[in-house]
PDB file of N, CA and C in Angstrom:
ATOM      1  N   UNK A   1     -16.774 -46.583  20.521  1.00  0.00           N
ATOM      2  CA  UNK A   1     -15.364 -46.805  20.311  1.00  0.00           C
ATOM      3  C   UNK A   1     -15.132 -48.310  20.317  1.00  0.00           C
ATOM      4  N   UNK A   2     -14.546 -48.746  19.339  1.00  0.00           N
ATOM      5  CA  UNK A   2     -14.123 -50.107  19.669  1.00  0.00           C
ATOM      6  C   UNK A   2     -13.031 -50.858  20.402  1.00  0.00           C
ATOM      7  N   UNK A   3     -13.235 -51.874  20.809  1.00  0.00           N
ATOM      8  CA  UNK A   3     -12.081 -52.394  21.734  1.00  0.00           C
ATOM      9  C   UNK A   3     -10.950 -52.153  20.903  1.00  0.00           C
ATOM     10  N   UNK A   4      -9.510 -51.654  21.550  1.00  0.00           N
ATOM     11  CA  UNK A   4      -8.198 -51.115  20.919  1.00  0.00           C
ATOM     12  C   UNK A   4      -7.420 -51.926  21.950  1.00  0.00           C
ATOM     13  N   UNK A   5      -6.469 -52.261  20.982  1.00  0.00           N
ATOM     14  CA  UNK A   5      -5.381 -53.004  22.442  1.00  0.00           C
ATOM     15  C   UNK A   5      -3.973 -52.743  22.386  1.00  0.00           C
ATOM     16  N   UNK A   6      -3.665 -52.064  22.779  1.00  0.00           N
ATOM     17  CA  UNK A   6      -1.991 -51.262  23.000  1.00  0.00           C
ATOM     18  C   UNK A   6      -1.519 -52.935  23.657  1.00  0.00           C
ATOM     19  N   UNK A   7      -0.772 -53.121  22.784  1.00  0.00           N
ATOM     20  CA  UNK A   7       0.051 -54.418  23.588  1.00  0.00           C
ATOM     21  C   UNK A   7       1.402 -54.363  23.357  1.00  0.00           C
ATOM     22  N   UNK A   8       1.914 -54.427  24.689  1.00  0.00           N
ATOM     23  CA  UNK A   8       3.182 -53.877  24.672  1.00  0.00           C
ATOM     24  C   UNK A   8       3.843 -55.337  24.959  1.00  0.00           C
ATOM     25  N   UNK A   9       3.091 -56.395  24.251  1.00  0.00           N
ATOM     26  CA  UNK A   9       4.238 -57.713  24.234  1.00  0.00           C
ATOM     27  C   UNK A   9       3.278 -58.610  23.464  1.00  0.00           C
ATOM     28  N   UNK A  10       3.263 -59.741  23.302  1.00  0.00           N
ATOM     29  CA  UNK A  10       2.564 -60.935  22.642  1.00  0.00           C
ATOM     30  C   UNK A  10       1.842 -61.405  23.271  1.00  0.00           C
ATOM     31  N   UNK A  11       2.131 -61.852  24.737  1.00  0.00           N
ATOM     32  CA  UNK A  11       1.751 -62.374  25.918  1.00  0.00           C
ATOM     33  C   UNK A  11       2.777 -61.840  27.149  1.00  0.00           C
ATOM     34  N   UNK A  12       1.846 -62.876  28.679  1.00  0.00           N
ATOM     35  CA  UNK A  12       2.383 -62.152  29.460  1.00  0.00           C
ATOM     36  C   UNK A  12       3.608 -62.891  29.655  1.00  0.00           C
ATOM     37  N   UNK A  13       4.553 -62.064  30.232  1.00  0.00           N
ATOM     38  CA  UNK A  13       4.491 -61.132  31.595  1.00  0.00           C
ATOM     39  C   UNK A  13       4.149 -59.487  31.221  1.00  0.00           C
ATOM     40  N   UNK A  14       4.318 -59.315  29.552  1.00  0.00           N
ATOM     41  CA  UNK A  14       4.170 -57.791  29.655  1.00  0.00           C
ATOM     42  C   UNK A  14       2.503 -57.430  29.763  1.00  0.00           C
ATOM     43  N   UNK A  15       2.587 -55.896  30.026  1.00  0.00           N
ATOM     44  CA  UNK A  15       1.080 -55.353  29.891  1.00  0.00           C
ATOM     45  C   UNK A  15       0.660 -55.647  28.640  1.00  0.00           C
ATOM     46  N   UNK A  16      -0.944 -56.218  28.821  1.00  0.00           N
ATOM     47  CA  UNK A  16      -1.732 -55.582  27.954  1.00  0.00           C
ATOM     48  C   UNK A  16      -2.647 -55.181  28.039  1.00  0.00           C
ATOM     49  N   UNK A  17      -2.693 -53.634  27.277  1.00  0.00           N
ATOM     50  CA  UNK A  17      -3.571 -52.576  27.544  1.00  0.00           C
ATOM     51  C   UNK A  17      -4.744 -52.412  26.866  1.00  0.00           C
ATOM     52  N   UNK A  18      -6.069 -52.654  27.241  1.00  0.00           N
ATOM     53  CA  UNK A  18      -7.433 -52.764  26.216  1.00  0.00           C
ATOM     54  C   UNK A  18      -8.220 -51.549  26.334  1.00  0.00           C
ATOM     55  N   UNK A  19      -8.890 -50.631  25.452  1.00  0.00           N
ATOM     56  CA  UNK A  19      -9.741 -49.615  26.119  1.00  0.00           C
ATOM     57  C   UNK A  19     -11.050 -50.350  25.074  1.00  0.00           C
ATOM     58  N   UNK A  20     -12.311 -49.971  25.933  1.00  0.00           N
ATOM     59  CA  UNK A  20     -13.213 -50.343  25.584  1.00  0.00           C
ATOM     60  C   UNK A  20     -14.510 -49.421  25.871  1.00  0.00           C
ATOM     61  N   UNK A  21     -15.057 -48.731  25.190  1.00  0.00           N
ATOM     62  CA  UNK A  21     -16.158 -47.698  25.535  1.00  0.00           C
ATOM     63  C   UNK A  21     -17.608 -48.699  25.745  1.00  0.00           C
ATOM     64  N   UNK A  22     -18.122 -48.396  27.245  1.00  0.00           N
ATOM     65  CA  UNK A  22     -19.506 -49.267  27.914  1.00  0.00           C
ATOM     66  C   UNK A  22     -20.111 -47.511  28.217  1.00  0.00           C
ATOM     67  N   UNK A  23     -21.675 -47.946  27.545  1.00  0.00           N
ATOM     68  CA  UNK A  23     -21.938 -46.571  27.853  1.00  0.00           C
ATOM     69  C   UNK A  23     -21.265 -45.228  27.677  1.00  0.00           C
ATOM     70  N   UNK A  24     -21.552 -44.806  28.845  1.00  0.00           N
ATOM     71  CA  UNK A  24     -20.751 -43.061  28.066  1.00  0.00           C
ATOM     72  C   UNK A  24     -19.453 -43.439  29.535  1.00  0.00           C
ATOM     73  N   UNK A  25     -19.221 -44.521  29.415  1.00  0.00           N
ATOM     74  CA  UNK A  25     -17.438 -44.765  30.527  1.00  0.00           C
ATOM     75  C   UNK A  25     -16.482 -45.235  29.301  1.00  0.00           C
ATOM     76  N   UNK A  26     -15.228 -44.492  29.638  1.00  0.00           N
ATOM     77  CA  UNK A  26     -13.930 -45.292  28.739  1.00  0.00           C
ATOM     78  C   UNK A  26     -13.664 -46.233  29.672  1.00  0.00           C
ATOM     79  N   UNK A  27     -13.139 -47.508  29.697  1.00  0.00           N
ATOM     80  CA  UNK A  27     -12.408 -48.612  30.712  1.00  0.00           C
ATOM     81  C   UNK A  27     -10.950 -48.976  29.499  1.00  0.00           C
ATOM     82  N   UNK A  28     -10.090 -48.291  30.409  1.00  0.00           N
ATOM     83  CA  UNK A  28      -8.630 -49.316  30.126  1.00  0.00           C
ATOM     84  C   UNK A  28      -7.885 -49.939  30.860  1.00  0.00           C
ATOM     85  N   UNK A  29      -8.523 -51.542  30.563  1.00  0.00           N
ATOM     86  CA  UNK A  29      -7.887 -52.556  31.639  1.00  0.00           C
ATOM     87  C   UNK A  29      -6.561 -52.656  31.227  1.00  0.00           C
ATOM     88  N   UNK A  30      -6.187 -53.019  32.326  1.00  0.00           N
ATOM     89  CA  UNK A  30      -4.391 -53.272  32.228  1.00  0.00           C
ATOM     90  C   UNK A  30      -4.240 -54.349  32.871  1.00  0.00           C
ATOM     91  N   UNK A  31      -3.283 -55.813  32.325  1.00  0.00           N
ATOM     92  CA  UNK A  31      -2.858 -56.689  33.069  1.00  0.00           C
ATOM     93  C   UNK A  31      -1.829 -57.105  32.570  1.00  0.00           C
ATOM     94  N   UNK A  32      -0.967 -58.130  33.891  1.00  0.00           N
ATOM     95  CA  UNK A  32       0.230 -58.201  33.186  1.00  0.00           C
ATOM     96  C   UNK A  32       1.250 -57.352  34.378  1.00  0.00           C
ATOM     97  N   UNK A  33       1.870 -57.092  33.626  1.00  0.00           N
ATOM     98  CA  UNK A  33       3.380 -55.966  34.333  1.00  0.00           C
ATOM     99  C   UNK A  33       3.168 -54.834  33.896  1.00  0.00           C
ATOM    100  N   UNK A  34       3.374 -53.687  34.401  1.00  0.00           N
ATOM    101  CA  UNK A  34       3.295 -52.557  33.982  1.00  0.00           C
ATOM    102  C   UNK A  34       4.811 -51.699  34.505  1.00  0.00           C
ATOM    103  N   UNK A  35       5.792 -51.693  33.669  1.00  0.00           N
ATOM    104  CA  UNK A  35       7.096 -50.799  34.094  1.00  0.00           C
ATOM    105  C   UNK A  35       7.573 -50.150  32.390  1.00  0.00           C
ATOM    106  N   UNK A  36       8.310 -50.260  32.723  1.00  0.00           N
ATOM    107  CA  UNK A  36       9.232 -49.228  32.070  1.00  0.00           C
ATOM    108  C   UNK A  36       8.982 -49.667  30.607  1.00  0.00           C
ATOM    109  N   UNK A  37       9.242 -50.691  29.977  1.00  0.00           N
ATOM    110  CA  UNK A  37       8.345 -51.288  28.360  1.00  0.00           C
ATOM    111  C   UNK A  37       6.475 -50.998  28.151  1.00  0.00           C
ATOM    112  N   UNK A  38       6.046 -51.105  29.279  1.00  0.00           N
ATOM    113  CA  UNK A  38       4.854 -50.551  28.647  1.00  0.00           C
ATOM    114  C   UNK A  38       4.147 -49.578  28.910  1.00  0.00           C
ATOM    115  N   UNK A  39       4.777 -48.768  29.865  1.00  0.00           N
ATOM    116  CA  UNK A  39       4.013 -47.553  30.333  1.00  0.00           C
ATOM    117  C   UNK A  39       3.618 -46.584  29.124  1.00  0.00           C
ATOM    118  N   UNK A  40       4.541 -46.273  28.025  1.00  0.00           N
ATOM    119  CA  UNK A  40       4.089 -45.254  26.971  1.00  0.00           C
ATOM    120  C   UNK A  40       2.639 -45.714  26.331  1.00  0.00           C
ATOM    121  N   UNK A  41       2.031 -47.310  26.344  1.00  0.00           N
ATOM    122  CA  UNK A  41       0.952 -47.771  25.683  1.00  0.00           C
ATOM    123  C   UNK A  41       0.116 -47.154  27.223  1.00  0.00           C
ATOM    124  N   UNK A  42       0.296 -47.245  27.874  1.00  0.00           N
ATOM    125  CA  UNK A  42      -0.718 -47.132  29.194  1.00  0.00           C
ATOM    126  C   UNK A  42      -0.790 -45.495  28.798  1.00  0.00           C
ATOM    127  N   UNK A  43      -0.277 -45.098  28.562  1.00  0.00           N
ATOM    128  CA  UNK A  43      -0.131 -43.300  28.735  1.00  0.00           C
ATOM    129  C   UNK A  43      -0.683 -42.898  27.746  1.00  0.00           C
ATOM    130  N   UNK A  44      -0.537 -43.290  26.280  1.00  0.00           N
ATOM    131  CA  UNK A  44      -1.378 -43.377  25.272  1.00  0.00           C
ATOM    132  C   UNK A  44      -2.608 -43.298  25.565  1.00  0.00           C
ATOM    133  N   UNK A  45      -2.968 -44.658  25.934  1.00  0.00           N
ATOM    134  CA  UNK A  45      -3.956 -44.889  26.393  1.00  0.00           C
ATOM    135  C   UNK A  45      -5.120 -44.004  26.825  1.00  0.00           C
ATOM    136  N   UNK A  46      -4.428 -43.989  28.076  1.00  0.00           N
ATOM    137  CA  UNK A  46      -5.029 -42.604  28.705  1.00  0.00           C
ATOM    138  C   UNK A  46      -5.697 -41.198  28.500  1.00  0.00           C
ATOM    139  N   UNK A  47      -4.293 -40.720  27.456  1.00  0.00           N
ATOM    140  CA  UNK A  47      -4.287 -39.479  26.883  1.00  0.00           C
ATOM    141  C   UNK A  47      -5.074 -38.752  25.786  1.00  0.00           C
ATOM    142  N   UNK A  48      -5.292 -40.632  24.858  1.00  0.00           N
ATOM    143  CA  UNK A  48      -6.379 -40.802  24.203  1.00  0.00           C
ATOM    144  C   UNK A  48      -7.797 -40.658  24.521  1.00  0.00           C
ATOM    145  N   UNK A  49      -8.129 -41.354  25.757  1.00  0.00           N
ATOM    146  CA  UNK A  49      -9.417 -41.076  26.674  1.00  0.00           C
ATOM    147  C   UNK A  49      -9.742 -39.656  26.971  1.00  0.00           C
ATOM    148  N   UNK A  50      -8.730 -39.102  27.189  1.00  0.00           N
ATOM    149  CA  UNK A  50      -8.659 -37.411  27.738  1.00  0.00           C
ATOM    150  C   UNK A  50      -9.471 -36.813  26.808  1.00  0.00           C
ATOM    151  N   UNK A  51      -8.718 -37.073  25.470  1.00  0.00           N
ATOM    152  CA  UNK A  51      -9.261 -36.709  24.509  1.00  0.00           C
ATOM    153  C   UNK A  51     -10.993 -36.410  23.930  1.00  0.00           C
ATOM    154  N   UNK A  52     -11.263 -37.451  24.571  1.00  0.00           N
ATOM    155  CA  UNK A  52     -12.955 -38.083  23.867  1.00  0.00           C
ATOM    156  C   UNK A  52     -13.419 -37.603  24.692  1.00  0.00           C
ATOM    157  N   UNK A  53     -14.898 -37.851  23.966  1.00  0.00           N
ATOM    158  CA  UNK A  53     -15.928 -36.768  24.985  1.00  0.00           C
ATOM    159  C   UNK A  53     -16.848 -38.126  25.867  1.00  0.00           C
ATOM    160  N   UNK A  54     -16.123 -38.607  25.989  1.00  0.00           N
ATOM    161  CA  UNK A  54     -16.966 -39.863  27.240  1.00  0.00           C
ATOM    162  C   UNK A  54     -16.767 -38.922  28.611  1.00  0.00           C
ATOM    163  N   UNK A  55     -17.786 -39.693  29.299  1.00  0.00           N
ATOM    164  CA  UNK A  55     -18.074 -38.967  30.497  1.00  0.00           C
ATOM    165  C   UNK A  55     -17.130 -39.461  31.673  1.00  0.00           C
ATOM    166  N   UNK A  56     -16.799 -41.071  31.433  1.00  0.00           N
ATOM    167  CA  UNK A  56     -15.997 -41.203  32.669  1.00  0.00           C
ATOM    168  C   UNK A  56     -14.380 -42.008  32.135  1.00  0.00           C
ATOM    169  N   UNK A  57     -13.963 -42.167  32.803  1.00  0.00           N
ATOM    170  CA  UNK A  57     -12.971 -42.579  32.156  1.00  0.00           C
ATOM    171  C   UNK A  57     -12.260 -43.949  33.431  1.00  0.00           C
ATOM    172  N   UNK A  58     -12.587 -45.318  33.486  1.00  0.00           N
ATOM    173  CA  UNK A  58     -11.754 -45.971  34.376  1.00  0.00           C
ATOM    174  C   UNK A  58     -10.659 -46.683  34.076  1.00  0.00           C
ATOM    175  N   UNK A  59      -9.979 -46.764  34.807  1.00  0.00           N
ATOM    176  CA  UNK A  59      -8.542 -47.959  34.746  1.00  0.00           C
ATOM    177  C   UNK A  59      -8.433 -48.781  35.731  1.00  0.00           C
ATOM    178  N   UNK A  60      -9.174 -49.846  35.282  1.00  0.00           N
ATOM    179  CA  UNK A  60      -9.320 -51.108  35.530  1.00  0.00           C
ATOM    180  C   UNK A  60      -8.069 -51.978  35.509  1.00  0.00           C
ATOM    181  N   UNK A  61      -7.196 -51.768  37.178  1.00  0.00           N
ATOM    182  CA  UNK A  61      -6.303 -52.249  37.548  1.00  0.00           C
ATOM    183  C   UNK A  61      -5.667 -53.775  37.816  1.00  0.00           C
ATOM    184  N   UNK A  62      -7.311 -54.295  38.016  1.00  0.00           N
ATOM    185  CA  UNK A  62      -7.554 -55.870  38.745  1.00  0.00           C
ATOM    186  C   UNK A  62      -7.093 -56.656  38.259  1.00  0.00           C
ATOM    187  N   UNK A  63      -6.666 -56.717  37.054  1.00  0.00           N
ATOM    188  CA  UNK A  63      -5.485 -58.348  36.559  1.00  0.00           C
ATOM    189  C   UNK A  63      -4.058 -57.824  37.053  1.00  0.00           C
ATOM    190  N   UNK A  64      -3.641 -56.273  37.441  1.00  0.00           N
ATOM    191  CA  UNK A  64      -2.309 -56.081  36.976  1.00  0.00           C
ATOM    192  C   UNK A  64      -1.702 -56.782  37.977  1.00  0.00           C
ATOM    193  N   UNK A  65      -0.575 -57.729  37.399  1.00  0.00           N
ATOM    194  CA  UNK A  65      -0.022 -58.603  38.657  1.00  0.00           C
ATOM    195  C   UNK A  65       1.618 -57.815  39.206  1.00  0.00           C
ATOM    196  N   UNK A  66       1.956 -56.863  38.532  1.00  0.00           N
ATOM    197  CA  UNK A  66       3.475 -56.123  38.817  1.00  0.00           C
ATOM    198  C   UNK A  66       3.146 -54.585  38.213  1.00  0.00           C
ATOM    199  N   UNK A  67       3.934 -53.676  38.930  1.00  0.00           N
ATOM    200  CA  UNK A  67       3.919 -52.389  38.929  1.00  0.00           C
ATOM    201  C   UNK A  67       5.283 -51.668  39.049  1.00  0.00           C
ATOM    202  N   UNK A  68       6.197 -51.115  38.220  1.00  0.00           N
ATOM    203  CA  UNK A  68       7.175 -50.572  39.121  1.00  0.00           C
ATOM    204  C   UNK A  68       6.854 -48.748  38.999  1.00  0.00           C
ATOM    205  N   UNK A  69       8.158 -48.576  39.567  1.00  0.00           N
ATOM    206  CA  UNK A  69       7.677 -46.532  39.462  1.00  0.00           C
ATOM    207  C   UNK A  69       7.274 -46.049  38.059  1.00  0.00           C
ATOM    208  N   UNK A  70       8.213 -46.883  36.786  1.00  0.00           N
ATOM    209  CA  UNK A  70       7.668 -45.992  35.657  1.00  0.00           C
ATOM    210  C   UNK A  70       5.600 -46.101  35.556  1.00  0.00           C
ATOM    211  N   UNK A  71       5.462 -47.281  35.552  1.00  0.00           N
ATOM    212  CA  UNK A  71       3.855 -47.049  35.541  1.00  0.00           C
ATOM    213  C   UNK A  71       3.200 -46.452  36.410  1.00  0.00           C
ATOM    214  N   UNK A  72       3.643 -46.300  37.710  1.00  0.00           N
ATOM    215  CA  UNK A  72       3.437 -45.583  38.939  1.00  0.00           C
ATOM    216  C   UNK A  72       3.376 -44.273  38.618  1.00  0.00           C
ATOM    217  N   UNK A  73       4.088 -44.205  38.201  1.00  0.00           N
ATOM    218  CA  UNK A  73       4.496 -42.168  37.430  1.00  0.00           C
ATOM    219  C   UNK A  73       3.680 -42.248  36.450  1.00  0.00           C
ATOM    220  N   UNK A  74       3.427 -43.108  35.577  1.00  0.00           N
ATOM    221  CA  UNK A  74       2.002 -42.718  34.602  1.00  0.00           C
ATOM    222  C   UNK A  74       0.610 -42.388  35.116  1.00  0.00           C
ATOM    223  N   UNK A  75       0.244 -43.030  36.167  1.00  0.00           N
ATOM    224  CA  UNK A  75      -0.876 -42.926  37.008  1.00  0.00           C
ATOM    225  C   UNK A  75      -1.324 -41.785  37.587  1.00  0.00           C
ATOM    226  N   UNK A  76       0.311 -41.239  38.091  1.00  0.00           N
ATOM    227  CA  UNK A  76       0.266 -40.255  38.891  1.00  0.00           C
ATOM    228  C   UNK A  76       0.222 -39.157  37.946  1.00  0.00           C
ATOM    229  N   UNK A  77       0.413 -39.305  36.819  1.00  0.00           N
ATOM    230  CA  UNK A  77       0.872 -38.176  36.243  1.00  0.00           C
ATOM    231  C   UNK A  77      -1.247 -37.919  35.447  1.00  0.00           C
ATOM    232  N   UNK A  78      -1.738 -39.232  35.764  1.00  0.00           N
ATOM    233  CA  UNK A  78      -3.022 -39.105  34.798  1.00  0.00           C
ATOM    234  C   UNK A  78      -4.327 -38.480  35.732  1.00  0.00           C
ATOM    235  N   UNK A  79      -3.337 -39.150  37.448  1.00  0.00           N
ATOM    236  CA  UNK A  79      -4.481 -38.439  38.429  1.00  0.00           C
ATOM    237  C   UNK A  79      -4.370 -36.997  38.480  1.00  0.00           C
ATOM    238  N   UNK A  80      -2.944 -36.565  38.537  1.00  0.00           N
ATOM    239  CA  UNK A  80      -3.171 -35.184  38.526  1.00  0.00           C
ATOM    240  C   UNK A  80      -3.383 -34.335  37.378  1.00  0.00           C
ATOM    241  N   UNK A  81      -3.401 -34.772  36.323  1.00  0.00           N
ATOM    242  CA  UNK A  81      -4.595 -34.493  35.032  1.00  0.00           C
ATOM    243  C   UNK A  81      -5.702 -34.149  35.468  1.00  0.00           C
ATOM    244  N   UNK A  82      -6.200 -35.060  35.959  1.00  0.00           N
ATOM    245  CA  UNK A  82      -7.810 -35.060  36.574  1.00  0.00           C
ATOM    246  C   UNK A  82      -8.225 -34.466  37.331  1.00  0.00           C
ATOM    247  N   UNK A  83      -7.154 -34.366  38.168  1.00  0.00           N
ATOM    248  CA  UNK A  83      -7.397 -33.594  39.234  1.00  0.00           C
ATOM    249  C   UNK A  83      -7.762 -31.353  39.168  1.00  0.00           C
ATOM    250  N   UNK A  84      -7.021 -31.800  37.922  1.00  0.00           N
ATOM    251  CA  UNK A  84      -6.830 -30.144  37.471  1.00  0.00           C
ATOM    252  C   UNK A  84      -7.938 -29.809  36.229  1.00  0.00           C
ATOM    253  N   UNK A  85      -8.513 -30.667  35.786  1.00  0.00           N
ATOM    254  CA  UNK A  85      -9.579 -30.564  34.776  1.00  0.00           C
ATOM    255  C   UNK A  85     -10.961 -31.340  35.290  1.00  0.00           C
ATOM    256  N   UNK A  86     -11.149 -31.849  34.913  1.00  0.00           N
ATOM    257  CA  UNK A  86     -12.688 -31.896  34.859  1.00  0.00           C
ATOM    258  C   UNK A  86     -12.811 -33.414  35.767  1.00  0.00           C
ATOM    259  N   UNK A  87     -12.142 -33.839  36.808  1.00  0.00           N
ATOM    260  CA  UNK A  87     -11.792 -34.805  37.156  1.00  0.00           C
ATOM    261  C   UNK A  87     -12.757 -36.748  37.394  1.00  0.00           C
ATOM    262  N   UNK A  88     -12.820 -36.816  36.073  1.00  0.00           N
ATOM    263  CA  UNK A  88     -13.624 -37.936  35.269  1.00  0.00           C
ATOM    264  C   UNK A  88     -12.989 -39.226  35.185  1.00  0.00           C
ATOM    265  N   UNK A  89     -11.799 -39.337  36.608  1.00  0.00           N
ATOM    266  CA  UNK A  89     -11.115 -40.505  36.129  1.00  0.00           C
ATOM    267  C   UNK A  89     -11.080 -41.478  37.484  1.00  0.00           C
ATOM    268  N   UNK A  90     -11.494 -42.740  37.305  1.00  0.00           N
ATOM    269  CA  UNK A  90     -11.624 -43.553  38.189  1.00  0.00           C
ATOM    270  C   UNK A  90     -10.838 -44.906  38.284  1.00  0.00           C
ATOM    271  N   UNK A  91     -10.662 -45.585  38.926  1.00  0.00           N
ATOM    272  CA  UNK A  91      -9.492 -47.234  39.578  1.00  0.00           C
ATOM    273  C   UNK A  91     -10.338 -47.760  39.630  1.00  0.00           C
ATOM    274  N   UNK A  92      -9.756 -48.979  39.444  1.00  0.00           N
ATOM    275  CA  UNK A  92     -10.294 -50.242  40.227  1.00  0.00           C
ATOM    276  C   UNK A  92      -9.169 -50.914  40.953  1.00  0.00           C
ATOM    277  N   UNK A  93      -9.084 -51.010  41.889  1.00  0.00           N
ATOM    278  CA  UNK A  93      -7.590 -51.775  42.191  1.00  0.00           C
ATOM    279  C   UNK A  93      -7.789 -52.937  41.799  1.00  0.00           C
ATOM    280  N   UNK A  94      -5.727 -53.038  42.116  1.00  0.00           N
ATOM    281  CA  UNK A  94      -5.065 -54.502  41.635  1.00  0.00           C
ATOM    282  C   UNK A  94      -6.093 -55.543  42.588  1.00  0.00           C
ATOM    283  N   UNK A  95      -6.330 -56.709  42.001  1.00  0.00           N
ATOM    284  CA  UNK A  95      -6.481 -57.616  43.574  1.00  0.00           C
ATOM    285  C   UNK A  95      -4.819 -58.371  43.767  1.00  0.00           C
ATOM    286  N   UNK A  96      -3.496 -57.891  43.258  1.00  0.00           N
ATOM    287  CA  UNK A  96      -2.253 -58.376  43.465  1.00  0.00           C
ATOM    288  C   UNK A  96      -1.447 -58.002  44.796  1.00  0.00           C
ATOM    289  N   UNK A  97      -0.369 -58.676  44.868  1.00  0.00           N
ATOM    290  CA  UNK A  97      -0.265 -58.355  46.339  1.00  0.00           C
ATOM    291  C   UNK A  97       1.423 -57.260  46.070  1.00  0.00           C
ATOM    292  N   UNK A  98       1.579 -57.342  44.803  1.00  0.00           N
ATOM    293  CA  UNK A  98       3.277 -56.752  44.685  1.00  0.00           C
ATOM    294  C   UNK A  98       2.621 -54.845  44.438  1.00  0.00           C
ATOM    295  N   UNK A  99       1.218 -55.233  43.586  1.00  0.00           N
ATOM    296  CA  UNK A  99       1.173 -53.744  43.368  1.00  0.00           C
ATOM    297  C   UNK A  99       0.027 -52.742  44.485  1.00  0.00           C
ATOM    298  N   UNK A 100      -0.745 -53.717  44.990  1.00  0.00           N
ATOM    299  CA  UNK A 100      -0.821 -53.330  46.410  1.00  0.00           C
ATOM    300  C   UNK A 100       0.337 -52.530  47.246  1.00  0.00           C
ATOM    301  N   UNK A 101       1.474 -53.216  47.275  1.00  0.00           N
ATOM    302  CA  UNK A 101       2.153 -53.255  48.703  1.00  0.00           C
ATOM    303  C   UNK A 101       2.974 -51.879  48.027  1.00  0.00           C
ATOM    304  N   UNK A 102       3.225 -51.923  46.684  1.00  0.00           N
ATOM    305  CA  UNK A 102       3.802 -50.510  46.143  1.00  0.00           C
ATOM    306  C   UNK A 102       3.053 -49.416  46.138  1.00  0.00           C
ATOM    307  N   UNK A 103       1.826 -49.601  46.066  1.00  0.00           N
ATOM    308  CA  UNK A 103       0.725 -48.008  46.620  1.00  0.00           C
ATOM    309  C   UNK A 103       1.284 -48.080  48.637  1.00  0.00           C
ATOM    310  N   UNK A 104       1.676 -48.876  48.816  1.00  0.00           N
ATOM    311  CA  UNK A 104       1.228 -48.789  50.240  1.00  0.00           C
ATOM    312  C   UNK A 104       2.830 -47.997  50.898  1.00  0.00           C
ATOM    313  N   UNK A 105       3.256 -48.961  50.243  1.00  0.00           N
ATOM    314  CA  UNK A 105       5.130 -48.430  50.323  1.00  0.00           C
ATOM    315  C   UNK A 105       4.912 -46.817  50.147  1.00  0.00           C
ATOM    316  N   UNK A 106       4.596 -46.416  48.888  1.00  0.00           N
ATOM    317  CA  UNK A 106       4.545 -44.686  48.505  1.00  0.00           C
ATOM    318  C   UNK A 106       3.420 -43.766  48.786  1.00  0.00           C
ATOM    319  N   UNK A 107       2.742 -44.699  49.546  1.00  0.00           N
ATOM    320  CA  UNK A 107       1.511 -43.800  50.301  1.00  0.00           C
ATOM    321  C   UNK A 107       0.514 -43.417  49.695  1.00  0.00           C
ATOM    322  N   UNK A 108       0.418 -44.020  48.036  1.00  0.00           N
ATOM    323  CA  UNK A 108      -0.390 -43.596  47.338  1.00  0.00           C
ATOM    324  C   UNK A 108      -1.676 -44.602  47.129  1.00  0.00           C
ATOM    325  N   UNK A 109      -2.119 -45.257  48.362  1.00  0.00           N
ATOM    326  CA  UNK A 109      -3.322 -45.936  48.090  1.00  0.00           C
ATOM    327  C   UNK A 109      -4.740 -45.442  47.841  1.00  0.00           C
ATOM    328  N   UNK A 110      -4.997 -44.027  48.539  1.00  0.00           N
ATOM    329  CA  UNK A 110      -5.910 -43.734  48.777  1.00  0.00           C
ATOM    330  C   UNK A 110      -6.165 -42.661  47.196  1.00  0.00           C
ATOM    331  N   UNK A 111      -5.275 -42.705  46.558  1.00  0.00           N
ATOM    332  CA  UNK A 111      -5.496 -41.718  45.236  1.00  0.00           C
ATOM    333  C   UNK A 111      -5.972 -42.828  44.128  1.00  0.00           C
ATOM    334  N   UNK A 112      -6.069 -44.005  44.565  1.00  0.00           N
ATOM    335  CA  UNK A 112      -6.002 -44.820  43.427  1.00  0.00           C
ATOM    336  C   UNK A 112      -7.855 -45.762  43.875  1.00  0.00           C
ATOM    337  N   UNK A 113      -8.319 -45.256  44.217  1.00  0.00           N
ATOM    338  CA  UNK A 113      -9.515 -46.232  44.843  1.00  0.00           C
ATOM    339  C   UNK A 113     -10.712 -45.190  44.549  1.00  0.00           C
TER     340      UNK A 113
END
C-alpha cells in the first residue's frame, strides 16, 4: 500500500493523517490536532485499514499534540471495533501532555497503550 495522506489542513495546527503499510502492519500516524475538522479523515482512515487484509493495524499517536472528544470518540469507536472482531489494532501514545491528561481525565488510558 502506498503512503496516503488524509490531510485535513495544509499545515499544522490541523491533523495530518498518513497510513503507510511496513510489512504485513497498517501504521496511521496522526499529528497535529485531532477534533472535530479532522476526525472523519482519521475514521476513514481507519475503516479503510479494517478493510485490508494486513495483519496489524497501528495508530501511531506520538506527534499528536491536541485531542478533543470528537477524535476521542473516533478511537473509541475503532477500539471497540476491535475489540468485537478480530482485535488487530494497536497505539502508540501521544508523548503530549494535553492528550495525555485527556485519556487520564476519561479514564481511558489503559485502552489506548
Amino acid at each position: 500500500m502506498p503512503d496516503t495522506r488524509h490531510d485535513a489542513g495544509s499545515a499544522q495546527p490541523f491533523a495530518i493523517i498518513r497510513s503507510r503499510l511496513e510489512s504485513n502492519v497498517t501504521v496511521i500516524a496522526v499529528s497535529g490536532e485531532l477534533d472535530l475538522a479532522s476526525a472523519d479523515q482519521l475514521d476513514r482512515a481507519i475503516r479503510d485499514a479494517e478493510r485490508s487484509t494486513t495483519g496489524w493495524i497501528v495508530i501511531d499517536l506520538e506527534a499528536l499534540r491536541f485531542m478533543d472528544s470528537t477524535g476521542l470518540g473516533v478511537l473509541l469507536q475503532a477500539r471497540r471495533r476491535a475489540t468485537e472482531n478480530s482485535d488487530r489494532l494497536r497505539f502508540i501514545r501521544s508523548r503530549h501532555e494535553q492528550v495525555t491528561r485527556l485519556l487520564s481525565l476519561t479514564d481511558t488510558t489503559e485502552l489506548f497503550s
